[in-house]
PDB file of N, CA and C in Angstrom:
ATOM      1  N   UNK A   1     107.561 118.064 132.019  1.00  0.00           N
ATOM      2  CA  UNK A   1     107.341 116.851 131.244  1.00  0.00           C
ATOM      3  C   UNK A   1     107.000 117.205 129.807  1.00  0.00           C
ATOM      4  N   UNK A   2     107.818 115.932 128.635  1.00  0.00           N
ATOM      5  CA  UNK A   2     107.224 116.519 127.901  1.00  0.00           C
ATOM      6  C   UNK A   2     105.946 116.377 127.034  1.00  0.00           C
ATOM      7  N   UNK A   3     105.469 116.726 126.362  1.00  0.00           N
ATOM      8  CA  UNK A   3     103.995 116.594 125.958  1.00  0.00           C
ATOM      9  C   UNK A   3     103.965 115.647 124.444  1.00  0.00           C
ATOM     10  N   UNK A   4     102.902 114.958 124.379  1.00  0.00           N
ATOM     11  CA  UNK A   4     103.147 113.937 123.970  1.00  0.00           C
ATOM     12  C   UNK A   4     101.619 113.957 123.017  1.00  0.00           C
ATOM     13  N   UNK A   5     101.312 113.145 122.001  1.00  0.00           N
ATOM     14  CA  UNK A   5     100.692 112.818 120.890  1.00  0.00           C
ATOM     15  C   UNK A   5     100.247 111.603 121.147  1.00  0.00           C
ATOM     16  N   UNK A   6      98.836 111.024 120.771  1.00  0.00           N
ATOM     17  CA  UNK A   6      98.908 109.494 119.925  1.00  0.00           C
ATOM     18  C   UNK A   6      99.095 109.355 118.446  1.00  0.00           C
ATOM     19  N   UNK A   7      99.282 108.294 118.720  1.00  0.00           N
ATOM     20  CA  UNK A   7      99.514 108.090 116.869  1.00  0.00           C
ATOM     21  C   UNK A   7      98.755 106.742 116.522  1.00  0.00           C
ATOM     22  N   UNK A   8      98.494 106.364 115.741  1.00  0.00           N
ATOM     23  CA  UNK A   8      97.650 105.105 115.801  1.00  0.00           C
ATOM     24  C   UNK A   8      97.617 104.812 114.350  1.00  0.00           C
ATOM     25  N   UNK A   9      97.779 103.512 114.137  1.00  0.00           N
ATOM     26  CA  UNK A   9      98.212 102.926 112.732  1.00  0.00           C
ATOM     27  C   UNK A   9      97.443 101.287 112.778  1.00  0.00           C
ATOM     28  N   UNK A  10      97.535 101.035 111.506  1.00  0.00           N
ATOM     29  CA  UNK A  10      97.163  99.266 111.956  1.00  0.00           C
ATOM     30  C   UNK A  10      98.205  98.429 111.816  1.00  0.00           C
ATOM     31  N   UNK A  11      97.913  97.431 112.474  1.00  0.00           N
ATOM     32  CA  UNK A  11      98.850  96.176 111.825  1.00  0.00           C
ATOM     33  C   UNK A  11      98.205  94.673 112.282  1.00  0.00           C
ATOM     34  N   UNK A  12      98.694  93.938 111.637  1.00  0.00           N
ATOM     35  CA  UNK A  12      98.204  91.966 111.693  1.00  0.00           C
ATOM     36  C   UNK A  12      98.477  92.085 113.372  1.00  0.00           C
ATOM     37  N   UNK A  13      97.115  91.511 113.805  1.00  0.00           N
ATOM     38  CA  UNK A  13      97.571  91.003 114.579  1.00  0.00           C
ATOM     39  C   UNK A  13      98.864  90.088 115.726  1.00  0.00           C
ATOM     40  N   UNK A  14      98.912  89.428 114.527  1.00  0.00           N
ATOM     41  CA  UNK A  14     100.118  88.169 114.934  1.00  0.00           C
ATOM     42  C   UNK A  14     101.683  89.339 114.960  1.00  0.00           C
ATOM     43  N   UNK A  15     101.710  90.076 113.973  1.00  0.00           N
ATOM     44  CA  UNK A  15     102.910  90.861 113.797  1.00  0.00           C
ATOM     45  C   UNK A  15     102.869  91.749 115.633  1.00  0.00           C
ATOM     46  N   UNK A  16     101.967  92.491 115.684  1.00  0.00           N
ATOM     47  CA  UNK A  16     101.511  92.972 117.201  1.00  0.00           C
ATOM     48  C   UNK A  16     102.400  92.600 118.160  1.00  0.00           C
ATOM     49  N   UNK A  17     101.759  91.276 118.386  1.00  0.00           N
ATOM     50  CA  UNK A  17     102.213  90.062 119.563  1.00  0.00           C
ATOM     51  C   UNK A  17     103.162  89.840 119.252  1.00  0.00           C
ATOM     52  N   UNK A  18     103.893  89.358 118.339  1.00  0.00           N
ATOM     53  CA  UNK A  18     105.176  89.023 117.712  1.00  0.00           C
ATOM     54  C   UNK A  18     106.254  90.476 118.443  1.00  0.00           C
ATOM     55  N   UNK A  19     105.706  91.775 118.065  1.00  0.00           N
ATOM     56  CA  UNK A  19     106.593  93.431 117.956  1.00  0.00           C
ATOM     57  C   UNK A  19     106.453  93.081 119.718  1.00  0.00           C
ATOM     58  N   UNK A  20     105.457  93.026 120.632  1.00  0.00           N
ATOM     59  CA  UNK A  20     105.253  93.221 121.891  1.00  0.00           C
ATOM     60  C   UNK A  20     106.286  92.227 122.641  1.00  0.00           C
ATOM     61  N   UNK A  21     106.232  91.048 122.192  1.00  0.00           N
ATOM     62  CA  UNK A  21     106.646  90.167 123.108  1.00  0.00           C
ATOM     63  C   UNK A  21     108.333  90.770 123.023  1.00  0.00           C
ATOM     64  N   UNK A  22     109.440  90.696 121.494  1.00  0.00           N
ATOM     65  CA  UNK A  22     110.320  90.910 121.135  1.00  0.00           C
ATOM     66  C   UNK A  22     110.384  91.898 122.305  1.00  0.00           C
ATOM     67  N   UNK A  23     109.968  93.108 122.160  1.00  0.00           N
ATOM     68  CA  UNK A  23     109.924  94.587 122.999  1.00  0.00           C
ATOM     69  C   UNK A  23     110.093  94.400 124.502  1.00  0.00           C
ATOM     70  N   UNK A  24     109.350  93.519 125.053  1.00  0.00           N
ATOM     71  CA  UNK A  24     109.001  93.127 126.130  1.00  0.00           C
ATOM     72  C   UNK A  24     111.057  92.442 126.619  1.00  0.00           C
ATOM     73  N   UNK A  25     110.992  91.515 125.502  1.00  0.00           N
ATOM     74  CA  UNK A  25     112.516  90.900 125.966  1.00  0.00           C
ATOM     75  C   UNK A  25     113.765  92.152 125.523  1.00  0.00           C
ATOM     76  N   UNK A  26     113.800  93.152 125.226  1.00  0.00           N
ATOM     77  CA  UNK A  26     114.283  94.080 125.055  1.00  0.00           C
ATOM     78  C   UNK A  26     114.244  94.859 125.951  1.00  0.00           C
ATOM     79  N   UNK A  27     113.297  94.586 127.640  1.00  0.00           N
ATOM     80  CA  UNK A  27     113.252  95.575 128.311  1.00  0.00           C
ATOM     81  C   UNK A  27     112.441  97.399 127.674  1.00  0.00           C
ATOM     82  N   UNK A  28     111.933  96.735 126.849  1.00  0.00           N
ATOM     83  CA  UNK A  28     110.978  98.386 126.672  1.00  0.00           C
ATOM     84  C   UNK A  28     109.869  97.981 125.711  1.00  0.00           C
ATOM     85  N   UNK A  29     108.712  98.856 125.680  1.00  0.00           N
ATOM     86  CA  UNK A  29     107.410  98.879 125.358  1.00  0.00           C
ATOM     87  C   UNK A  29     107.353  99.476 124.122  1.00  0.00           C
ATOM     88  N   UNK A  30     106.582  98.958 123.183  1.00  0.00           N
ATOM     89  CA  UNK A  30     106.433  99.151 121.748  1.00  0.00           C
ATOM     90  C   UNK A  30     106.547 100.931 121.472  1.00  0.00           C
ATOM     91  N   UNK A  31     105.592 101.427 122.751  1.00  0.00           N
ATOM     92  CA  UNK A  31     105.567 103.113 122.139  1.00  0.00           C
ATOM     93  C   UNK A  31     107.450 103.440 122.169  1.00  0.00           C
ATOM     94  N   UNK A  32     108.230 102.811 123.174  1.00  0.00           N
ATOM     95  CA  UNK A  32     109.626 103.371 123.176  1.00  0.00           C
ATOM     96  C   UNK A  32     110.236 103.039 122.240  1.00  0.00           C
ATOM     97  N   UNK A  33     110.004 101.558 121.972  1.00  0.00           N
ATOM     98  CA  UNK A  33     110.582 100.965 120.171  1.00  0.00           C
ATOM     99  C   UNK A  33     110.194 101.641 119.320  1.00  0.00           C
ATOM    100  N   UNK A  34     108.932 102.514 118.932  1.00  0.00           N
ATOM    101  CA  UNK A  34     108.166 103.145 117.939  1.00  0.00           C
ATOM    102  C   UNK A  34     108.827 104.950 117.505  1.00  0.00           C
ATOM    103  N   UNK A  35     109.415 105.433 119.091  1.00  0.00           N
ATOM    104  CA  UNK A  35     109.668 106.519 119.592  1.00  0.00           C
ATOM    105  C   UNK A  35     111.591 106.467 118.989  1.00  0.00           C
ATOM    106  N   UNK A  36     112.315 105.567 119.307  1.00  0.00           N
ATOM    107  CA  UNK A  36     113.527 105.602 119.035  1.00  0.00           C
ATOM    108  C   UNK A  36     113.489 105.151 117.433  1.00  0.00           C
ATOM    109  N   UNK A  37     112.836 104.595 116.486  1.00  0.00           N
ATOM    110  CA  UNK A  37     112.175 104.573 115.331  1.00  0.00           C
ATOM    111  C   UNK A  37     112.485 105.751 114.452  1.00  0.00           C
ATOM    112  N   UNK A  38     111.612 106.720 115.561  1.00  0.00           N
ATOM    113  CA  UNK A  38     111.317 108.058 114.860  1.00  0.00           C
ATOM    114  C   UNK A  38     112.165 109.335 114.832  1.00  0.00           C
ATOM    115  N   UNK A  39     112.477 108.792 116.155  1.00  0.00           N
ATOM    116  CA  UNK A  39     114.250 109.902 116.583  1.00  0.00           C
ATOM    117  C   UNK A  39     115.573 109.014 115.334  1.00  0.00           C
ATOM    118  N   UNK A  40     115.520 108.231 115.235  1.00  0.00           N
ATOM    119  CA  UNK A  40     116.561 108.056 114.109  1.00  0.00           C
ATOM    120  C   UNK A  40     116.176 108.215 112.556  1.00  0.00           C
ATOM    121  N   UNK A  41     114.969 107.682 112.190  1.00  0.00           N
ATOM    122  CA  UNK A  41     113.963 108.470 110.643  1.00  0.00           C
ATOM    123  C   UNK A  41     114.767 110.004 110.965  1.00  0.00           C
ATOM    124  N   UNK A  42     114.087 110.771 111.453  1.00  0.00           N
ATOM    125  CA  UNK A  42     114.480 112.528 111.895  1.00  0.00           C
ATOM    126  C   UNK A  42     115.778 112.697 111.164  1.00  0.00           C
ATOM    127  N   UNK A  43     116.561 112.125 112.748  1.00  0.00           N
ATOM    128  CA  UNK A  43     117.832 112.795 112.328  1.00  0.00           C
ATOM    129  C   UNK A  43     118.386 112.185 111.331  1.00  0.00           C
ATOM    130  N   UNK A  44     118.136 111.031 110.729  1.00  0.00           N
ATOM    131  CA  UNK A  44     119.292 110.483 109.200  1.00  0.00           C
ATOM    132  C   UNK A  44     118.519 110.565 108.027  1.00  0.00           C
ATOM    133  N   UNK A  45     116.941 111.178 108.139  1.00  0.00           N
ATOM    134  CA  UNK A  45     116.379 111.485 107.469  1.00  0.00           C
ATOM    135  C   UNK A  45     116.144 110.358 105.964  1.00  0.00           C
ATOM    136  N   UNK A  46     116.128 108.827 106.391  1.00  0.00           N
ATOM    137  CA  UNK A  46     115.936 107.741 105.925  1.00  0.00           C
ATOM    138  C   UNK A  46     115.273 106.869 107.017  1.00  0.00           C
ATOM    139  N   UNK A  47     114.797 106.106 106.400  1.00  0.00           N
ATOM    140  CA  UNK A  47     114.409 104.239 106.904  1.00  0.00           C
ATOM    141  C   UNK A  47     115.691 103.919 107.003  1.00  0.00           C
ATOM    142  N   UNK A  48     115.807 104.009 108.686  1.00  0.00           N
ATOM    143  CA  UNK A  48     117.199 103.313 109.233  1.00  0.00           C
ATOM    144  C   UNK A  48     117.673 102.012 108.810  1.00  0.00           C
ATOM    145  N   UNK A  49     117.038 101.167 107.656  1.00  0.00           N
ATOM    146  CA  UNK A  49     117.242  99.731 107.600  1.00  0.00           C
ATOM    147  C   UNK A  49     117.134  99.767 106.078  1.00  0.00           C
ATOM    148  N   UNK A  50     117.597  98.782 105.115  1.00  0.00           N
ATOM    149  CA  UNK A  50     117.295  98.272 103.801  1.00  0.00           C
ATOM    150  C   UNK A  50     115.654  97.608 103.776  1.00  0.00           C
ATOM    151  N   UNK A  51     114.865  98.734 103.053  1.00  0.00           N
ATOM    152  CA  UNK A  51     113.662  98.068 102.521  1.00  0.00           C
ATOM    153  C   UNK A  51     113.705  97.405 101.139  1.00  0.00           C
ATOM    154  N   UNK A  52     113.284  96.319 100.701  1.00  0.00           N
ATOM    155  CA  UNK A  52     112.980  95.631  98.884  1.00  0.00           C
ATOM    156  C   UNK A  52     112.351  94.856  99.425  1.00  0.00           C
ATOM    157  N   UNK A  53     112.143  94.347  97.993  1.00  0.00           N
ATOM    158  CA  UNK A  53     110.958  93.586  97.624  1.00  0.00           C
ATOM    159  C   UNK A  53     111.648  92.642  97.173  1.00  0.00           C
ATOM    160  N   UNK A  54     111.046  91.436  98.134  1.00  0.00           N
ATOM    161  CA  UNK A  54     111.633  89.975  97.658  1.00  0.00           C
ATOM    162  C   UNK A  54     111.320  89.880  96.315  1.00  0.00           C
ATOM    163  N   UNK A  55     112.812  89.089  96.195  1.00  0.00           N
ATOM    164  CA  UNK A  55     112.684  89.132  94.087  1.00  0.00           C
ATOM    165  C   UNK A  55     111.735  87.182  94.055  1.00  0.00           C
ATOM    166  N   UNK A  56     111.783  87.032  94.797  1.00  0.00           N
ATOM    167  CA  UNK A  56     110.714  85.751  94.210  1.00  0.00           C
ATOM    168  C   UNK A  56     109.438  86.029  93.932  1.00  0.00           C
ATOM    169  N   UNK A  57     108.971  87.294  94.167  1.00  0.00           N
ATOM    170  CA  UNK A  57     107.362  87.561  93.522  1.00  0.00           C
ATOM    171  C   UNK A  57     108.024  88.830  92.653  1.00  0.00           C
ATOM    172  N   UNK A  58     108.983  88.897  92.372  1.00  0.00           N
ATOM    173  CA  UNK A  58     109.520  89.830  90.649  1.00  0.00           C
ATOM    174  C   UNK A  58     108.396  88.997  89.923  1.00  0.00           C
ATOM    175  N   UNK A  59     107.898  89.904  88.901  1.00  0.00           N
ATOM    176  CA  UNK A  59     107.631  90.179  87.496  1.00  0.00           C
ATOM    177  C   UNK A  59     108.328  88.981  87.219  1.00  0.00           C
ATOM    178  N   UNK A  60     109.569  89.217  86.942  1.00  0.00           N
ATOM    179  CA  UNK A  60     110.376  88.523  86.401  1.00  0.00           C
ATOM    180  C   UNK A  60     110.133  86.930  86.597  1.00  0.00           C
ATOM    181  N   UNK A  61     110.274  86.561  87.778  1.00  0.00           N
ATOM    182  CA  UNK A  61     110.353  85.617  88.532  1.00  0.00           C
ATOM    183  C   UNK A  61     108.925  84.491  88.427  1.00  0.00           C
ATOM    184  N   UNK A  62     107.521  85.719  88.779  1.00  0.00           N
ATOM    185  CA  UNK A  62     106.207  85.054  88.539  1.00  0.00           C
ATOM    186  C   UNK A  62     106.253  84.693  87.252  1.00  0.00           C
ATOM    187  N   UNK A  63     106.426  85.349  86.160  1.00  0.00           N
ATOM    188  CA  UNK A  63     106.509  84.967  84.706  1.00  0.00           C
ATOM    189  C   UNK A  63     107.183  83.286  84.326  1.00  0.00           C
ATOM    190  N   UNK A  64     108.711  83.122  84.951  1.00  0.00           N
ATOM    191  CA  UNK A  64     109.273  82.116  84.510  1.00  0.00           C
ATOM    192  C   UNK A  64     109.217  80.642  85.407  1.00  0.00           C
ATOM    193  N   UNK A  65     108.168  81.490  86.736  1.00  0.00           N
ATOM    194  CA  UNK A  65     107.733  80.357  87.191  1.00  0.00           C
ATOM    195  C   UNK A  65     106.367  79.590  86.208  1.00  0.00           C
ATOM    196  N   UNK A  66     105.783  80.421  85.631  1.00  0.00           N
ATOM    197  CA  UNK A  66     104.669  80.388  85.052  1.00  0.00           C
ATOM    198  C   UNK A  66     104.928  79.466  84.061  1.00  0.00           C
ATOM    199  N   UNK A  67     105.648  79.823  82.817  1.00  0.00           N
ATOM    200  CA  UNK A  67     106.223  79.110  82.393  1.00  0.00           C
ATOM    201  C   UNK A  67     106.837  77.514  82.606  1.00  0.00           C
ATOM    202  N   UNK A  68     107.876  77.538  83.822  1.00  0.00           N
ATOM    203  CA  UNK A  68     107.798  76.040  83.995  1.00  0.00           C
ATOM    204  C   UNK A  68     106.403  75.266  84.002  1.00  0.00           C
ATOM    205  N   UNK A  69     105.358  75.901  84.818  1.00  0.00           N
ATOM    206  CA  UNK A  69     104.523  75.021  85.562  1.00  0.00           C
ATOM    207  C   UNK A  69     103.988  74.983  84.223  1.00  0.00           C
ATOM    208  N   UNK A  70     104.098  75.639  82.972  1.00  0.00           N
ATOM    209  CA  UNK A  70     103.231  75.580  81.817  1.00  0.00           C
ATOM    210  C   UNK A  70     103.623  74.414  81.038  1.00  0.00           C
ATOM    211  N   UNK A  71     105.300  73.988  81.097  1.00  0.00           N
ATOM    212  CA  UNK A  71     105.871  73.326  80.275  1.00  0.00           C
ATOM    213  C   UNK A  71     105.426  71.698  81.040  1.00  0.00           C
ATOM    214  N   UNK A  72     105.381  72.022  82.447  1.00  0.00           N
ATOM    215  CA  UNK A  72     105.201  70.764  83.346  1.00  0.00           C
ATOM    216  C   UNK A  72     103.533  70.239  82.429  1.00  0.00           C
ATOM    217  N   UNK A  73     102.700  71.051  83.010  1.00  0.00           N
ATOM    218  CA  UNK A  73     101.517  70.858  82.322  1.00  0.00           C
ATOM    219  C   UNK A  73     101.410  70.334  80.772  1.00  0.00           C
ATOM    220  N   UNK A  74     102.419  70.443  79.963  1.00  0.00           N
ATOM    221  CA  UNK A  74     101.920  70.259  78.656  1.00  0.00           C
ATOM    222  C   UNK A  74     103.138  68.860  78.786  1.00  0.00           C
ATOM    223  N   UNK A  75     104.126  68.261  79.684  1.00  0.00           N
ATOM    224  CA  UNK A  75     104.467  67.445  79.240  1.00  0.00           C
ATOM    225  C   UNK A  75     105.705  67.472  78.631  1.00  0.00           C
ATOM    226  N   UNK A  76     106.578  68.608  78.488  1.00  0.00           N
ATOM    227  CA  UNK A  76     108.125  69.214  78.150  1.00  0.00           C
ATOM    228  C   UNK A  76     108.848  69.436  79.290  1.00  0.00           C
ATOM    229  N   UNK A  77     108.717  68.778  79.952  1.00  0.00           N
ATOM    230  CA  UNK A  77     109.519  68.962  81.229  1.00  0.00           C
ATOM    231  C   UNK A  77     108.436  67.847  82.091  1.00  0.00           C
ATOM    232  N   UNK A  78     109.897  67.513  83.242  1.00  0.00           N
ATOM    233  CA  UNK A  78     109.653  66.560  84.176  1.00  0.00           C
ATOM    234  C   UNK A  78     110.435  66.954  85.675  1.00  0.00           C
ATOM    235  N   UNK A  79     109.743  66.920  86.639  1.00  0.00           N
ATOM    236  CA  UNK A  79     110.215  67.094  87.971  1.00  0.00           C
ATOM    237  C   UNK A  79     110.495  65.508  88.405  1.00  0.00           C
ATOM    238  N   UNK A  80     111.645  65.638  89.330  1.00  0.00           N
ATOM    239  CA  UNK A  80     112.235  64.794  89.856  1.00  0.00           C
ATOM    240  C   UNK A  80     112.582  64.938  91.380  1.00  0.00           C
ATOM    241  N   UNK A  81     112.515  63.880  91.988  1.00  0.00           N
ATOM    242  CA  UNK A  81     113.331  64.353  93.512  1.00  0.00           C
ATOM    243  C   UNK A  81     114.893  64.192  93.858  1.00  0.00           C
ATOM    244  N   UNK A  82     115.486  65.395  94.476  1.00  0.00           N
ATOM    245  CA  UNK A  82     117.135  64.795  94.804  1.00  0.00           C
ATOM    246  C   UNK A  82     117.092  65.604  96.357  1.00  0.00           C
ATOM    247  N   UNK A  83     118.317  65.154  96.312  1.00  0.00           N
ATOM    248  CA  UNK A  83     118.583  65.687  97.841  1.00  0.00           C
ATOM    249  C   UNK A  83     119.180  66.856  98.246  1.00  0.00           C
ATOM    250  N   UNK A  84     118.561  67.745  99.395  1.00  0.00           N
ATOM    251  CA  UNK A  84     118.820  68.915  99.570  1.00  0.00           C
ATOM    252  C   UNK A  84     120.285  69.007  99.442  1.00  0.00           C
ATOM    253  N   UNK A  85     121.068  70.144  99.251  1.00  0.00           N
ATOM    254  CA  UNK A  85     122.454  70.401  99.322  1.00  0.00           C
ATOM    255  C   UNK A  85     122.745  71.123 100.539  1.00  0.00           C
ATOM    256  N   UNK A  86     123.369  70.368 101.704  1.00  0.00           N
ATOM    257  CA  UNK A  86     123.633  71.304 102.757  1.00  0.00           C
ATOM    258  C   UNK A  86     124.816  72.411 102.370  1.00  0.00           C
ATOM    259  N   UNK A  87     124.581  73.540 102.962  1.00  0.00           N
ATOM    260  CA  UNK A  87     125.105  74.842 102.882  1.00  0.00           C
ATOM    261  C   UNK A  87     126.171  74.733 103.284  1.00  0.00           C
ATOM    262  N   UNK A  88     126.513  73.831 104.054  1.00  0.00           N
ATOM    263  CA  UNK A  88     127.515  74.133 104.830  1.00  0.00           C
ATOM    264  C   UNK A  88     129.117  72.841 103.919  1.00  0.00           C
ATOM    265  N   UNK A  89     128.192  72.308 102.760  1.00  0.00           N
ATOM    266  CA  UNK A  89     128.898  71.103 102.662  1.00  0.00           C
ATOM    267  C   UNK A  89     129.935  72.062 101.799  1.00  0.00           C
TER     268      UNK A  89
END
């Protein structure tokens, strides 16, 4: 058999239950999800997946939101309501 490690990390709660249950309907247990994780990191020697950073909290983005809500506040601009645009239309 082979010999084996813990490893121990944190995470949110809710994310936990969320990783367990998923795992659970996958037929295998978080350490095997965690374990095939690490056997593919290894051998491709990357984060098997695209990591970024949502661009709605960009620099960029917080700034020119800032801005509107500045222009709203002083009265140079006006919000209005319309109707969503379905995606599909």
């Amino acid at each position: 058999m082979m010999q084996t490690v813990n490893v121990n990390f944190r995470m949110d709660p809710s994310l936990k239950k969320s990783m367990e249950s998923t795992c659970q309907e996958l037929g295998m247990s978080m350490t095997t999800a965690f374990t095939i994780f690490a056997k593919k990191v290894t051998r491709e020697k990357r984060i098997p997946f695209d990591v970024s950073v949502d661009p709605f909290y960009s620099d960029k983005n917080i700034r020119y939101l800032a801005d509107i809500a500045s222009d709203v506040a002083a009265g140079r601009a006006h919000l209005s309501e319309h109707t969503l645009i379905d995606a599909d239309e």
